[in-house]
N, C-alpha and C. Protein backbone atom coordinates (compact mmCIF):
# COMPACT_ATOMS: atom_id res chain seq x y z
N UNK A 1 -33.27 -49.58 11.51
CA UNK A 1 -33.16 -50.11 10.17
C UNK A 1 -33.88 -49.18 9.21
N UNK A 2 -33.34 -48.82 8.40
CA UNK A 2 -33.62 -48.36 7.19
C UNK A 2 -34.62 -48.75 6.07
N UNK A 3 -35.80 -47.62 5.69
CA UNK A 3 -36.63 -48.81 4.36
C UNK A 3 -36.03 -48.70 3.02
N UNK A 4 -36.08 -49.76 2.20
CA UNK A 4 -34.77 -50.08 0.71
C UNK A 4 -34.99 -49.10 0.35
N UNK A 5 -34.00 -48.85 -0.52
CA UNK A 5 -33.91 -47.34 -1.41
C UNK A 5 -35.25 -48.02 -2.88
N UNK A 6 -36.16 -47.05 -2.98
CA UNK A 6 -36.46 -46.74 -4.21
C UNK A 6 -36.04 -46.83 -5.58
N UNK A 7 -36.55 -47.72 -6.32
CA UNK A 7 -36.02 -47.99 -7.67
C UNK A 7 -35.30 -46.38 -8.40
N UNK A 8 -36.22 -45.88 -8.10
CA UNK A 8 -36.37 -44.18 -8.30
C UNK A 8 -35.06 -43.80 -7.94
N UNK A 9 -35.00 -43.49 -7.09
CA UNK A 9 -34.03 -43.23 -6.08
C UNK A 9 -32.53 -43.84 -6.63
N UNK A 10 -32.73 -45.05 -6.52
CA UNK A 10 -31.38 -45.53 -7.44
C UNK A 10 -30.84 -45.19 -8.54
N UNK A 11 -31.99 -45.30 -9.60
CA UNK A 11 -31.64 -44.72 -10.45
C UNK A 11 -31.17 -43.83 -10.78
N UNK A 12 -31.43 -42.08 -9.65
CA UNK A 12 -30.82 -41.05 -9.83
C UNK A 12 -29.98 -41.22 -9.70
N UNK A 13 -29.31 -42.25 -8.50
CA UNK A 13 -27.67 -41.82 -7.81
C UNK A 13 -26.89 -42.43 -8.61
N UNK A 14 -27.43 -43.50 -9.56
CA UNK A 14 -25.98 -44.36 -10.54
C UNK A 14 -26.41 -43.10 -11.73
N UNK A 15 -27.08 -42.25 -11.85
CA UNK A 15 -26.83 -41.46 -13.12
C UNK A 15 -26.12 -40.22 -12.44
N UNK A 16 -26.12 -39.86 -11.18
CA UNK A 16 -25.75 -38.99 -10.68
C UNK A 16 -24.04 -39.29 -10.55
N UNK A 17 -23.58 -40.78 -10.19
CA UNK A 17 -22.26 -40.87 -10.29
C UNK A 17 -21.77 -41.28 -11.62
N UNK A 18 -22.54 -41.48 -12.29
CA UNK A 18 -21.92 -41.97 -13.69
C UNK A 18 -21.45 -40.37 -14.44
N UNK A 19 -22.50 -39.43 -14.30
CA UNK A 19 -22.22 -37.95 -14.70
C UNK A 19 -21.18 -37.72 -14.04
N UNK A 20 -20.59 -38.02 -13.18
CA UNK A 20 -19.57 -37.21 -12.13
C UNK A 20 -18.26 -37.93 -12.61
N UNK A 21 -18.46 -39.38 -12.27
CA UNK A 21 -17.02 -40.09 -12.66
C UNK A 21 -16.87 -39.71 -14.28
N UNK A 22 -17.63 -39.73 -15.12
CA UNK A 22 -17.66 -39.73 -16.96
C UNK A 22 -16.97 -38.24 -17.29
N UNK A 23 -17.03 -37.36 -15.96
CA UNK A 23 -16.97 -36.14 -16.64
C UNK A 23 -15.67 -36.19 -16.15
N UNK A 24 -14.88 -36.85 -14.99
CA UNK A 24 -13.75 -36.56 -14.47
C UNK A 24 -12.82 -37.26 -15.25
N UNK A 25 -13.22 -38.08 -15.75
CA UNK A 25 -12.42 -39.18 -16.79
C UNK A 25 -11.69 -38.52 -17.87
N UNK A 26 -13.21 -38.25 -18.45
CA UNK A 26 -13.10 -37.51 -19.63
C UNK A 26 -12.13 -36.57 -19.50
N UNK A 27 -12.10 -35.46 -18.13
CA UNK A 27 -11.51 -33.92 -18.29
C UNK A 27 -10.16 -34.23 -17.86
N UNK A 28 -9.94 -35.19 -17.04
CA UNK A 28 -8.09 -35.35 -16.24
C UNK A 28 -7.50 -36.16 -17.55
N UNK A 29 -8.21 -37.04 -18.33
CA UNK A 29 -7.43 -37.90 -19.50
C UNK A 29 -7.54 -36.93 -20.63
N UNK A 30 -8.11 -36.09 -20.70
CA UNK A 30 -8.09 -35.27 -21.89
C UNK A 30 -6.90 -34.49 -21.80
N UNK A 31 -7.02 -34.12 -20.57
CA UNK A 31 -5.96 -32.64 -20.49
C UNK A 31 -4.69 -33.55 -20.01
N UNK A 32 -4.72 -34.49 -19.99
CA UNK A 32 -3.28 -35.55 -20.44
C UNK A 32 -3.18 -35.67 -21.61
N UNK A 33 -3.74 -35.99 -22.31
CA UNK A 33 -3.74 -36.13 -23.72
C UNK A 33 -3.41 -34.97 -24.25
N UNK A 34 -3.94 -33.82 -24.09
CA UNK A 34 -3.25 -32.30 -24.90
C UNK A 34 -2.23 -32.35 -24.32
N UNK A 35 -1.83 -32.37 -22.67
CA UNK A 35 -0.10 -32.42 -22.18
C UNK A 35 1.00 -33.13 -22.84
N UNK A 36 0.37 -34.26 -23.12
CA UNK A 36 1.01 -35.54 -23.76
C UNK A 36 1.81 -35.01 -25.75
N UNK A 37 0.57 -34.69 -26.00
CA UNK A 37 0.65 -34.27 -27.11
C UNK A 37 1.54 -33.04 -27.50
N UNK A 38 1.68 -31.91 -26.85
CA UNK A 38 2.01 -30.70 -26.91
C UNK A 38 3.61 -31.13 -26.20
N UNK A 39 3.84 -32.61 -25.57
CA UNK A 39 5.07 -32.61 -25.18
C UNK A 39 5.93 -33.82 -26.29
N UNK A 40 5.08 -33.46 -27.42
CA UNK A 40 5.38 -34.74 -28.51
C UNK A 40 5.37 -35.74 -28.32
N UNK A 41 4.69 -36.49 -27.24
CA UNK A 41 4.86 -37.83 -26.80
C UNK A 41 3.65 -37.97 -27.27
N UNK A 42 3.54 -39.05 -28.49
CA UNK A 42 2.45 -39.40 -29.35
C UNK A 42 1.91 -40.80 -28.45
N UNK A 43 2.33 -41.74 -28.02
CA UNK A 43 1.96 -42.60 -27.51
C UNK A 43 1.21 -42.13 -26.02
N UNK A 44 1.85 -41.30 -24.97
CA UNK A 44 1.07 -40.83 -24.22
C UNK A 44 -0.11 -39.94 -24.34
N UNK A 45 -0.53 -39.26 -25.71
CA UNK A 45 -1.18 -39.02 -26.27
C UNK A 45 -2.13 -39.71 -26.77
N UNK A 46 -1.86 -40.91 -27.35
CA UNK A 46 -3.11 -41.81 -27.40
C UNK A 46 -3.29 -42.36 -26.84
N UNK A 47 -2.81 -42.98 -25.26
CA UNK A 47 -2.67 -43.63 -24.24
C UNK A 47 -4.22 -42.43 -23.52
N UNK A 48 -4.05 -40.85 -23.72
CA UNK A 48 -4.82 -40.23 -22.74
C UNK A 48 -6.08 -40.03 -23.83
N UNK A 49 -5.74 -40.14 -25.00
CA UNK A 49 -7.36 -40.28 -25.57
C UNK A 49 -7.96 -41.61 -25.44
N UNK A 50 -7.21 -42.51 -24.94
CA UNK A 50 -8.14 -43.90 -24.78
C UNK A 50 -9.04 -44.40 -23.45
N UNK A 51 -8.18 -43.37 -22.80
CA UNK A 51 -8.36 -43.26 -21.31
C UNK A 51 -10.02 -42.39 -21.47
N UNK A 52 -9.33 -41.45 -21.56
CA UNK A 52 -10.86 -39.74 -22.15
C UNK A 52 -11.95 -40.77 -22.72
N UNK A 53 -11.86 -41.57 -23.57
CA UNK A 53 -12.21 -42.60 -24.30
C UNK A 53 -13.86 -42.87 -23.34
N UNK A 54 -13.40 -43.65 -22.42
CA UNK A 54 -14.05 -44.58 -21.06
C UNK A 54 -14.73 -43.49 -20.63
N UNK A 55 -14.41 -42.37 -20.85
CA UNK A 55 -15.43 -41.58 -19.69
C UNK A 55 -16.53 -40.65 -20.48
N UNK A 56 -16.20 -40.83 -21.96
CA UNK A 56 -17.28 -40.40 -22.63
C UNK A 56 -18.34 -41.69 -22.96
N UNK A 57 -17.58 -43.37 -23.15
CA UNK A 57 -18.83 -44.20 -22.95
C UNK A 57 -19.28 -44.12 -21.68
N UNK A 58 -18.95 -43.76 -20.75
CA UNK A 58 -19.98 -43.91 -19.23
C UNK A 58 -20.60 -42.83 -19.32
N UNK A 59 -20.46 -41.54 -20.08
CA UNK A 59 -21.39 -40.39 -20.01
C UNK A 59 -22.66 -40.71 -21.20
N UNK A 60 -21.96 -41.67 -22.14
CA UNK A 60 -23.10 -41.74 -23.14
C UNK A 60 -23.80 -42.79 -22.70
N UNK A 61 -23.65 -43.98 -21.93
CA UNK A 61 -24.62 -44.53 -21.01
C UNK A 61 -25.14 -44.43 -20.14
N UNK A 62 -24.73 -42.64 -19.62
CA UNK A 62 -26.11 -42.01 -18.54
C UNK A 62 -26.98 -41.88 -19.17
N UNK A 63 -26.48 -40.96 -20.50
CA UNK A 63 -27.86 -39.90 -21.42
C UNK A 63 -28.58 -41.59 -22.09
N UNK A 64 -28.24 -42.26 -22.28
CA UNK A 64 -29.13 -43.46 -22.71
C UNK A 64 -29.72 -43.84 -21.28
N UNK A 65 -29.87 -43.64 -20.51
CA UNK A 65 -30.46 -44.34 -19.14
C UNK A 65 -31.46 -42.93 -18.88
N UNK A 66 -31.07 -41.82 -19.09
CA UNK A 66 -32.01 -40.83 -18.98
C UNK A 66 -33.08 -40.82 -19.85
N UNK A 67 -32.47 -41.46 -21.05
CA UNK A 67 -33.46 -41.19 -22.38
C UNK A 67 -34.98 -42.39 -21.99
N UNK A 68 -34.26 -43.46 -21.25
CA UNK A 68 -35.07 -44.62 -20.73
C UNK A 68 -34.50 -45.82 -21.63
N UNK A 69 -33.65 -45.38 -21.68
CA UNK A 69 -32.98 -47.14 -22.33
C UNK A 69 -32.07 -47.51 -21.33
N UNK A 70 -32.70 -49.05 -21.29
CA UNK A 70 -32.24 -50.00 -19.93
C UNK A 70 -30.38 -50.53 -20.91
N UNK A 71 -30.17 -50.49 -22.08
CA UNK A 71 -28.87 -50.93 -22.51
C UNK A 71 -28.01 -49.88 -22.03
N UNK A 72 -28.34 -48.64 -21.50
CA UNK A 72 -26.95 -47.74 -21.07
C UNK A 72 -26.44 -48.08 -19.86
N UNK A 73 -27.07 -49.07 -19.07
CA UNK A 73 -26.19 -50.37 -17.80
C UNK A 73 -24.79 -51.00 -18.34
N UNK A 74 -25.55 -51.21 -19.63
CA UNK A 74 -24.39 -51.56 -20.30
C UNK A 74 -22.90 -51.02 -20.75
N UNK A 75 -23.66 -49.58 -21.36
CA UNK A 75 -22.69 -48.91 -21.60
C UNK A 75 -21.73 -48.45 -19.93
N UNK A 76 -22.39 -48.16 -19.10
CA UNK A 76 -21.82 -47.93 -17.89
C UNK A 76 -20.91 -49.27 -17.35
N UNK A 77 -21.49 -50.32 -17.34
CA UNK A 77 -20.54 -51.59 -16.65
C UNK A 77 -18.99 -51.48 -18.26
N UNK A 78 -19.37 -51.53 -19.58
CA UNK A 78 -18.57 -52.23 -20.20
C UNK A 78 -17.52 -50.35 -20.20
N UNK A 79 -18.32 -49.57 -19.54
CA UNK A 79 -16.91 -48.12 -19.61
C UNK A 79 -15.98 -48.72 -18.52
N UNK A 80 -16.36 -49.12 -17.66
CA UNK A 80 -15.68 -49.31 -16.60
C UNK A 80 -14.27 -50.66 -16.97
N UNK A 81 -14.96 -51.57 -17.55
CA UNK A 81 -14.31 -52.66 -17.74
C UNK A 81 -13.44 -52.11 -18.87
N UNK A 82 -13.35 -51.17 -19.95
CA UNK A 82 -12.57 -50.08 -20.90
C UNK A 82 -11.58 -49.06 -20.38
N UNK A 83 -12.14 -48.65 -18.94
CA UNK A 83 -10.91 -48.38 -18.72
C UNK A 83 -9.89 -49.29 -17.49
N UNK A 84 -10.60 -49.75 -17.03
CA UNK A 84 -9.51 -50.97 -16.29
C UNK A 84 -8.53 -51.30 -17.34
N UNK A 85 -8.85 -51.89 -18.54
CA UNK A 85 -7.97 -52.39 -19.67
C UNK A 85 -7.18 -51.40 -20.11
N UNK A 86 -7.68 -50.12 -20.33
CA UNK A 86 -6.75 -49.08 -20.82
C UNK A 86 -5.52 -48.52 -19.97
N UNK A 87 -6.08 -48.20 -18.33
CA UNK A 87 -5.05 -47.86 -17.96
C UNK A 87 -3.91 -49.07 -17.24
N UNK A 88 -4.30 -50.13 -17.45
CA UNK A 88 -4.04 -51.47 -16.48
C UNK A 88 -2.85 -51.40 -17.98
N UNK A 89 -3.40 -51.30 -19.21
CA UNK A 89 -2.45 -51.73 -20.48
C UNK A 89 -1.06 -50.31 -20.81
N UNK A 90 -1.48 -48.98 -20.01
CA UNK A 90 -0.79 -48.61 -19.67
C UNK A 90 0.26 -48.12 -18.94
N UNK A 91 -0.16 -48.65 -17.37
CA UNK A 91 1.13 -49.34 -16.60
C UNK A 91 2.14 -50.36 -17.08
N UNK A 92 1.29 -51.19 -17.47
CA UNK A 92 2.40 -52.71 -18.10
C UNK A 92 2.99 -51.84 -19.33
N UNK A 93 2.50 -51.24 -19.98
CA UNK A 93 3.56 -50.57 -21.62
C UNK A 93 4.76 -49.88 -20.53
N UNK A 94 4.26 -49.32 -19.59
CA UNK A 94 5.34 -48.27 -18.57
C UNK A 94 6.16 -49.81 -18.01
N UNK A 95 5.82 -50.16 -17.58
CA UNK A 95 6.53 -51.20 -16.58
C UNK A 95 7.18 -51.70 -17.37
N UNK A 96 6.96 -52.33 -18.57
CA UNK A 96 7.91 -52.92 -19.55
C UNK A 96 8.81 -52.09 -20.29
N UNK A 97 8.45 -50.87 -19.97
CA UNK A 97 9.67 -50.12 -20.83
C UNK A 97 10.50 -48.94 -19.93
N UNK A 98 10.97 -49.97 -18.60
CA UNK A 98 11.50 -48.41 -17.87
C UNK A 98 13.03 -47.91 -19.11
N UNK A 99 13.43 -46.87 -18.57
CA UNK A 99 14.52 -46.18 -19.00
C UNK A 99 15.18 -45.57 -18.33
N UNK A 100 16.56 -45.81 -17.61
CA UNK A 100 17.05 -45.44 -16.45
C UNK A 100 17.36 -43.87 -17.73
N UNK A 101 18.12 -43.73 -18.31
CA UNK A 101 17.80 -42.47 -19.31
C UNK A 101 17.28 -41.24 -18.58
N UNK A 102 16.03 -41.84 -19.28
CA UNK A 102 14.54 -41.05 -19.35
C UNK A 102 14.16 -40.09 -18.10
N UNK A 103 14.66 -41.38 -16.84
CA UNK A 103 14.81 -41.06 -15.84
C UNK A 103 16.11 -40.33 -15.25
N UNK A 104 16.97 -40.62 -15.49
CA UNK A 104 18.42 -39.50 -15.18
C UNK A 104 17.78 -37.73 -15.55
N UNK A 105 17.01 -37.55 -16.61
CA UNK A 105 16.89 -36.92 -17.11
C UNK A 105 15.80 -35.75 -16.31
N UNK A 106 15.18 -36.54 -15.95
CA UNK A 106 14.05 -35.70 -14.47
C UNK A 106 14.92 -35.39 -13.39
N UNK A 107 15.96 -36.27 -12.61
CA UNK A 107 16.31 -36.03 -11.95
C UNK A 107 17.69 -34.77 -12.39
N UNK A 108 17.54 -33.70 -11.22
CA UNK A 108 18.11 -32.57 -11.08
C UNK A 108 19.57 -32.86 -10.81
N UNK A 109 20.72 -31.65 -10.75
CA UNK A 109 21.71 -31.77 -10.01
C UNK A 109 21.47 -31.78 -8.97
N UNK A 110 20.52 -31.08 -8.39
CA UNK A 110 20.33 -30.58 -6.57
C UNK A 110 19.91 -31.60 -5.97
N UNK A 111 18.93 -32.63 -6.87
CA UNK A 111 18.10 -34.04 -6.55
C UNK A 111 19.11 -35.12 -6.22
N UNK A 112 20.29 -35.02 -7.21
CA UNK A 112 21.62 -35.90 -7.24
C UNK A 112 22.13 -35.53 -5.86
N UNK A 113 22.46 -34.36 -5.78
CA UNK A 113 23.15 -33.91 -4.79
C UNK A 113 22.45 -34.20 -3.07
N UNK A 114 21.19 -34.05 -2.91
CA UNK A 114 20.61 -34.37 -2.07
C UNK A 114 20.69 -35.79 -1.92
N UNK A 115 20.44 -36.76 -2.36
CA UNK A 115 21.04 -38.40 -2.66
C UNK A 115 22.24 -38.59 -1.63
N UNK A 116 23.49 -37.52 -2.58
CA UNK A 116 24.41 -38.11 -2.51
C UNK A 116 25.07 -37.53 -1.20
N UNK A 117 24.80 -36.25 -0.41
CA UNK A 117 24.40 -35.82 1.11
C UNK A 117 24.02 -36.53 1.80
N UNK A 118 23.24 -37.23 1.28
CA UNK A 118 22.16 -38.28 2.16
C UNK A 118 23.04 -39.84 2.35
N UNK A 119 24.43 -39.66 2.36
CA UNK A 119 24.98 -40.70 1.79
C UNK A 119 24.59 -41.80 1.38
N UNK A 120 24.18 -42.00 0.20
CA UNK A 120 23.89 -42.82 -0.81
C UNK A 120 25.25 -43.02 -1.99
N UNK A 121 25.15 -44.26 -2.51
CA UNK A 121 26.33 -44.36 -3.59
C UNK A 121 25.66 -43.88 -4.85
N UNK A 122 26.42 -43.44 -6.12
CA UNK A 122 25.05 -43.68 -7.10
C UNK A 122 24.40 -44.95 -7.63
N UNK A 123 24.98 -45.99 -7.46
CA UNK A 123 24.62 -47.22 -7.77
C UNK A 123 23.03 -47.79 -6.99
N UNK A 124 23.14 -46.98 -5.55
CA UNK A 124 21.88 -47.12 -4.32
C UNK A 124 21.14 -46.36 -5.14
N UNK A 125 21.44 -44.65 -5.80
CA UNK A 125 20.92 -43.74 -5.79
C UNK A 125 19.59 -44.36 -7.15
N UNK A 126 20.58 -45.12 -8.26
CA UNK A 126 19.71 -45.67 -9.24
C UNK A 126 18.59 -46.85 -9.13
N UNK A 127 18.99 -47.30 -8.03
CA UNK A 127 17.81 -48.51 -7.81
C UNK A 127 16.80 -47.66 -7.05
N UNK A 128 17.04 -46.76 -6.29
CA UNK A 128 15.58 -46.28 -5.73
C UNK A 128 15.00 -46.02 -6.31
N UNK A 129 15.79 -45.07 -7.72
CA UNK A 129 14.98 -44.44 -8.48
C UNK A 129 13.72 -45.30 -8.88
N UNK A 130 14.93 -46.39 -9.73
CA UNK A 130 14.29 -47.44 -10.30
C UNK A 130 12.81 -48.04 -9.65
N UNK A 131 13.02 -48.69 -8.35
CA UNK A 131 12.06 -49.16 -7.31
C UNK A 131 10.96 -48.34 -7.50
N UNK A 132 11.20 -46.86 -7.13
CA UNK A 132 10.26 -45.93 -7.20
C UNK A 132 9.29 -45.46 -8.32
N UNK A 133 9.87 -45.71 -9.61
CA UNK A 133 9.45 -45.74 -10.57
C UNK A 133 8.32 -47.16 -10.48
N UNK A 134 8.91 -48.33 -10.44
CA UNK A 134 7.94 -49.22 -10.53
C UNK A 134 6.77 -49.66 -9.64
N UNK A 135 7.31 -49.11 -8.12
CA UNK A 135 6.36 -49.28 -6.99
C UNK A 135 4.84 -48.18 -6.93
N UNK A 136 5.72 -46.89 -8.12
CA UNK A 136 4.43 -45.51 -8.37
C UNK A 136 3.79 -46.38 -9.00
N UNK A 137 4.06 -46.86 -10.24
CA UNK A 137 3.12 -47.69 -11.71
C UNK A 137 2.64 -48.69 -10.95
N UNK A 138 2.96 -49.60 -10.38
CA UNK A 138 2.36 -51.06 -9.66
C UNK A 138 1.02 -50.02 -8.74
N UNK A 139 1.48 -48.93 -8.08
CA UNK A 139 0.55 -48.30 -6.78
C UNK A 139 -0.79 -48.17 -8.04
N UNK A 140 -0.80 -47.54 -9.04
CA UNK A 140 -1.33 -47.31 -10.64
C UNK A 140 -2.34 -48.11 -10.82
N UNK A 141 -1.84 -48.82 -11.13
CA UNK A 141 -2.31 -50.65 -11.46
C UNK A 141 -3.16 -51.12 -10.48
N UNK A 142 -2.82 -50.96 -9.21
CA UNK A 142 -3.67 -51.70 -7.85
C UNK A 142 -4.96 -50.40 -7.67
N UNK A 143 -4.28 -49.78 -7.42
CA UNK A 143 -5.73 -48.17 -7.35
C UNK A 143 -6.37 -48.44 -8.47
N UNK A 144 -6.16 -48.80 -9.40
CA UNK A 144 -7.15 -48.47 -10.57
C UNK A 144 -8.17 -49.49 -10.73
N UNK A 145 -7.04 -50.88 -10.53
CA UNK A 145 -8.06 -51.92 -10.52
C UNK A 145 -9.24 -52.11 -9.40
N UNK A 146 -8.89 -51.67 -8.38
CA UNK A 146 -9.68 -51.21 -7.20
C UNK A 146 -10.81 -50.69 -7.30
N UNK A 147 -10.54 -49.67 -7.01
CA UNK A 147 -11.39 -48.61 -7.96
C UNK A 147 -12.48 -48.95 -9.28
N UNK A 148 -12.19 -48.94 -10.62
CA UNK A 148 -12.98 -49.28 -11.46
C UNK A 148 -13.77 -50.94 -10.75
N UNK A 149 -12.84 -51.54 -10.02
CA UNK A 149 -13.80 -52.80 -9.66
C UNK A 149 -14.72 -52.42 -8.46
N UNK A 150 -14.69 -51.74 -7.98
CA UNK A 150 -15.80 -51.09 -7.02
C UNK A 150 -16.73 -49.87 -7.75
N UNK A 151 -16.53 -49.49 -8.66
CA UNK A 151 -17.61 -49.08 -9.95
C UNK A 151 -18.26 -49.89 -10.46
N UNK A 152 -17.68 -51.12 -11.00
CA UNK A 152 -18.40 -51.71 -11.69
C UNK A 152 -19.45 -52.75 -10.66
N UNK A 153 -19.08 -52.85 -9.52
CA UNK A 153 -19.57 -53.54 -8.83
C UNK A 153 -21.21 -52.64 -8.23
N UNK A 154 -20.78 -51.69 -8.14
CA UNK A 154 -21.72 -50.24 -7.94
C UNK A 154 -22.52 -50.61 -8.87
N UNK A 155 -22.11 -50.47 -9.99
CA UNK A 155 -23.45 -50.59 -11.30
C UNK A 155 -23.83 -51.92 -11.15
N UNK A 156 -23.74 -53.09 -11.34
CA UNK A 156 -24.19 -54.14 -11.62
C UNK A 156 -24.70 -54.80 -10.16
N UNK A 157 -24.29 -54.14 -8.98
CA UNK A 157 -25.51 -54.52 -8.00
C UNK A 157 -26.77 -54.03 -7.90
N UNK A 158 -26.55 -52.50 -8.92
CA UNK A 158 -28.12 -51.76 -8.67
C UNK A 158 -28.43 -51.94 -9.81
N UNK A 159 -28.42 -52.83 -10.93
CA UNK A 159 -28.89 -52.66 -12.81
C UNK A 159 -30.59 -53.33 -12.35
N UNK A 160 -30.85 -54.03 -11.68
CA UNK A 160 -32.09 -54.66 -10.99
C UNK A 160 -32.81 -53.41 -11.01
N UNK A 161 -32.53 -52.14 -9.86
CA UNK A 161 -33.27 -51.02 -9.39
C UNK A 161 -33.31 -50.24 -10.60
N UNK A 162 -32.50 -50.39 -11.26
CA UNK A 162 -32.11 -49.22 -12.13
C UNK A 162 -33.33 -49.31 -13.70
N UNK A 163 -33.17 -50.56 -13.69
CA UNK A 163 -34.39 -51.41 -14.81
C UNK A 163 -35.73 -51.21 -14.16
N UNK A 164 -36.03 -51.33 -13.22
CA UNK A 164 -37.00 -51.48 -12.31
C UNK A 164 -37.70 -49.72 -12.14
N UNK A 165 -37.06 -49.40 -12.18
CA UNK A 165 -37.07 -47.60 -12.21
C UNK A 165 -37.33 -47.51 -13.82
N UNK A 166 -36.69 -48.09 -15.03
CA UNK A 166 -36.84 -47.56 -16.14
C UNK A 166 -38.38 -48.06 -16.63
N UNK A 167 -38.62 -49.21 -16.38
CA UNK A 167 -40.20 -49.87 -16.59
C UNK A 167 -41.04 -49.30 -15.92
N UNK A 168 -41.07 -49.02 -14.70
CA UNK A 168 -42.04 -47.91 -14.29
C UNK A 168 -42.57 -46.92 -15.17
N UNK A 169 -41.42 -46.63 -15.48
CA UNK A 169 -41.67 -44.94 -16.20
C UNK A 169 -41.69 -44.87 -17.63
């Protein structure tokens, strides 16, 4: 058996993952957001600055937890719960607005053609698509909620150690 981790100790590792997740947030939703943007899609564009959004409040509630303010728990639990909502609100905008279109439009001749080798009708060929489209966004939705709920669960089981570490010092 192991002796408990150190208030100390805790404290580094939720500032140590809050720096890590805040910065990955920030840099994969950003550089969606310039993709987004540069491909004129204004809504996926502000969809990836809202996202970028969440990972600059979880970076600005490390540097408040470094500074010794016990409210950047806060800022860390309520980034997390910011982006659950953001990207959870951008599956459902996707899910509610497929476009078989949109989608014809990705798919290739050679992609068609492979389908239709594969003997498939196109009528089969459009529901997979379809399926596939919604089963990626639903996969979206479940990973994310996952995920950010095992973050937030991360922070708010150690905000005890983490306070406990900031009064010390």
């Amino acid at each position: 058996m192991q002796p408990p981790v150190l208030p100390d100790a805790t404290l580094a590792r939720v500032l140590r993952l809050a720096k890590i997740d805040g910065t990955g947030v920030l840099a994969v939703a950003g550089a969606f957001a310039i993709g987004h943007a540069f491909m004129g899609d204004r809504s996926g564009a502000l969809i990836g600055l809202a996202v970028a959004g969440a990972g600059a409040v979880e970076l600005h509630g490390a540097a408040l937890l470094r500074r010794g303010h016990a409210f950047g728990l806060r800022w860390l639990a309520g980034g997390q719960l910011y982006l659950l909502a953001a990207i959870l609100g951008y599956v459902a905008l996707r899910l509610v607005s497929y476009d078989p279109a949109l989608i014809n439009l990705v798919l290739t001749a050679d992609m068609r053609q492979h389908y239709l080798d594969a003997g498939l009708r196109p009528e089969e060929m459009d529901l997979i698509v379809k399926w596939s489209y919604y089963a990626t966004y639903g996969l979206v939705g479940l990973l994310t909620f996952v995920y950010q709920g095992l973050m937030l669960r991360f922070y708010l089981r150690h905000w005890a150690d983490v306070r406990d570490a900031l009064d010390e010092n």
